[in-house]
Protein backbone atom coordinates (compact mmCIF):
# COMPACT_ATOMS: atom_id res chain seq x y z
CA UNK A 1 9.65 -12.11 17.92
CA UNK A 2 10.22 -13.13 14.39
CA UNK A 3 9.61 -11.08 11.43
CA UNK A 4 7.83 -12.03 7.70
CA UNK A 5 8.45 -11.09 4.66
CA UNK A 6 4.78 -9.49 3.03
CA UNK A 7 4.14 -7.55 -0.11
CA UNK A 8 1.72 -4.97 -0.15
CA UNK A 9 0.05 -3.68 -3.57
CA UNK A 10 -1.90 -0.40 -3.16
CA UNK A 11 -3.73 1.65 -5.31
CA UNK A 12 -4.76 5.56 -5.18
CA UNK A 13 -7.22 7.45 -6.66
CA UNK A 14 -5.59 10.46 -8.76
CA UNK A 15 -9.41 12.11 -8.64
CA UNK A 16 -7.42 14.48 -6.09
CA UNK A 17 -4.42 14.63 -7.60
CA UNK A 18 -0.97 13.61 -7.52
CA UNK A 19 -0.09 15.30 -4.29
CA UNK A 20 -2.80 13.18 -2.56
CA UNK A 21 -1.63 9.95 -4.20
CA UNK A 22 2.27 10.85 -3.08
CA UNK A 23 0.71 11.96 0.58
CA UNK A 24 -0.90 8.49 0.76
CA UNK A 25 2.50 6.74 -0.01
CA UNK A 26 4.44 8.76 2.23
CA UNK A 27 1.74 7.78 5.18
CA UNK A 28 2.05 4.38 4.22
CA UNK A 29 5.31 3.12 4.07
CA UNK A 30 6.37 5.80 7.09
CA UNK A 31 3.66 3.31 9.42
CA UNK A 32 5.57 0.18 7.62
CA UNK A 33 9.01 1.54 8.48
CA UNK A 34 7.11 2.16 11.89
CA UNK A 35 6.02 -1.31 12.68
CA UNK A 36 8.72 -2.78 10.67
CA UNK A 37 11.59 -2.98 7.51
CA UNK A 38 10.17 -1.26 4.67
CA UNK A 39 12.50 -2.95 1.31
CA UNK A 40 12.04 -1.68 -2.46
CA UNK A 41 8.88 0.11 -2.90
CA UNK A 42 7.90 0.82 -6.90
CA UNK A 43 5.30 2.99 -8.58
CA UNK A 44 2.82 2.69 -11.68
CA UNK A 45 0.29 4.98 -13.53
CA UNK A 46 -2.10 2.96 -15.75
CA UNK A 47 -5.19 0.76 -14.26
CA UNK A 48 -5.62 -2.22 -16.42
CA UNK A 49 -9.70 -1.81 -16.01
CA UNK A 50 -11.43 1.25 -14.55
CA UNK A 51 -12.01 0.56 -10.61
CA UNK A 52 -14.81 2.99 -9.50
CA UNK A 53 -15.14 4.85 -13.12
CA UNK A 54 -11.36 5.76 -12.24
CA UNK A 55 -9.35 5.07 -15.76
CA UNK A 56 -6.18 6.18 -13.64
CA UNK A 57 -4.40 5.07 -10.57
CA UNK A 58 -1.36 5.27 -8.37
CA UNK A 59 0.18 1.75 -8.14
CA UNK A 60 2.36 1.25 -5.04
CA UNK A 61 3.76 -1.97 -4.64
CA UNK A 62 6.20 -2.67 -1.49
CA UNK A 63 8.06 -4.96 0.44
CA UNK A 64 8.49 -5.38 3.98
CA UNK A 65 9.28 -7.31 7.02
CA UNK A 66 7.09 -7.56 10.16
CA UNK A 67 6.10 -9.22 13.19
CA UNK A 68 2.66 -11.28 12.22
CA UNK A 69 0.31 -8.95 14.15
CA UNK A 70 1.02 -5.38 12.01
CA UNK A 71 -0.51 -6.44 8.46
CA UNK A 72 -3.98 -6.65 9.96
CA UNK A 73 -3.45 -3.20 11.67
CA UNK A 74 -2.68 -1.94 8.44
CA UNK A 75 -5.26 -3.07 6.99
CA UNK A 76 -7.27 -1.60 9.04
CA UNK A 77 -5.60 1.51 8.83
CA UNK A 78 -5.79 1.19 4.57
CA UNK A 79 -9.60 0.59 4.90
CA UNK A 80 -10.84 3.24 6.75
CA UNK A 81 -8.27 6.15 4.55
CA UNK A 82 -10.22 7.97 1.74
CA UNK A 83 -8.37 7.46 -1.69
CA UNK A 84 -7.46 3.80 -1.84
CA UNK A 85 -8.87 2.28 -4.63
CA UNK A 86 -7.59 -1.25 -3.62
CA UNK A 87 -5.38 -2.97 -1.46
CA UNK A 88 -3.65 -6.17 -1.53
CA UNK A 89 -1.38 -7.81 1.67
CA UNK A 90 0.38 -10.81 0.93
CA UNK A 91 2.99 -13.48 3.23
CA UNK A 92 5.69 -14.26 1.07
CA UNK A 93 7.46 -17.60 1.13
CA UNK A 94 10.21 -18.47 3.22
């Protein structure tokens, strides 16, 4: 099967602290590089508006490659995991 290109943007809650965040991240792109290529992942600190009365956040932004059935697994996966502020799954452009 073919694989696309996504971006994922997700963001943590750092109400448990930074080992939570950095667990979340590790769980996350270990099921991408499960179910697919996992490219250049990057990190950030500061929300730009407070999400949930959190002023603080754990920005992890990656790419990766796919077949088209896995993002809605993850997903599902993202929604149902405590900490995740938001979450963002985009097809990039040929």
């Amino acid at each position: 099967m073919a694989l696309k290109n996504y971006e994922i943007v997700l963001v943590f809650s750092l109400s448990k602290g930074e080992e939570a965040a950095q667990a979340l991240k590790t769980k996350f792109t270990d099921l991408i590089s499960k179910h697919g290529t996992l490219g250049e992942v990057e990190e950030w600190r500061k929300l730009a508006y407070p999400i949930n009365y959190e002023t603080e956040g754990y920005y992890v932004i990656a790419q990766f490659s796919s077949e088209e059935s896995f993002p809605a697994e993850l997903d599902r996966v993202i929604n149902i995991t405590d900490g995740v502020l938001r979450s963002l799954i985009v097809a990039k452009g040929e």
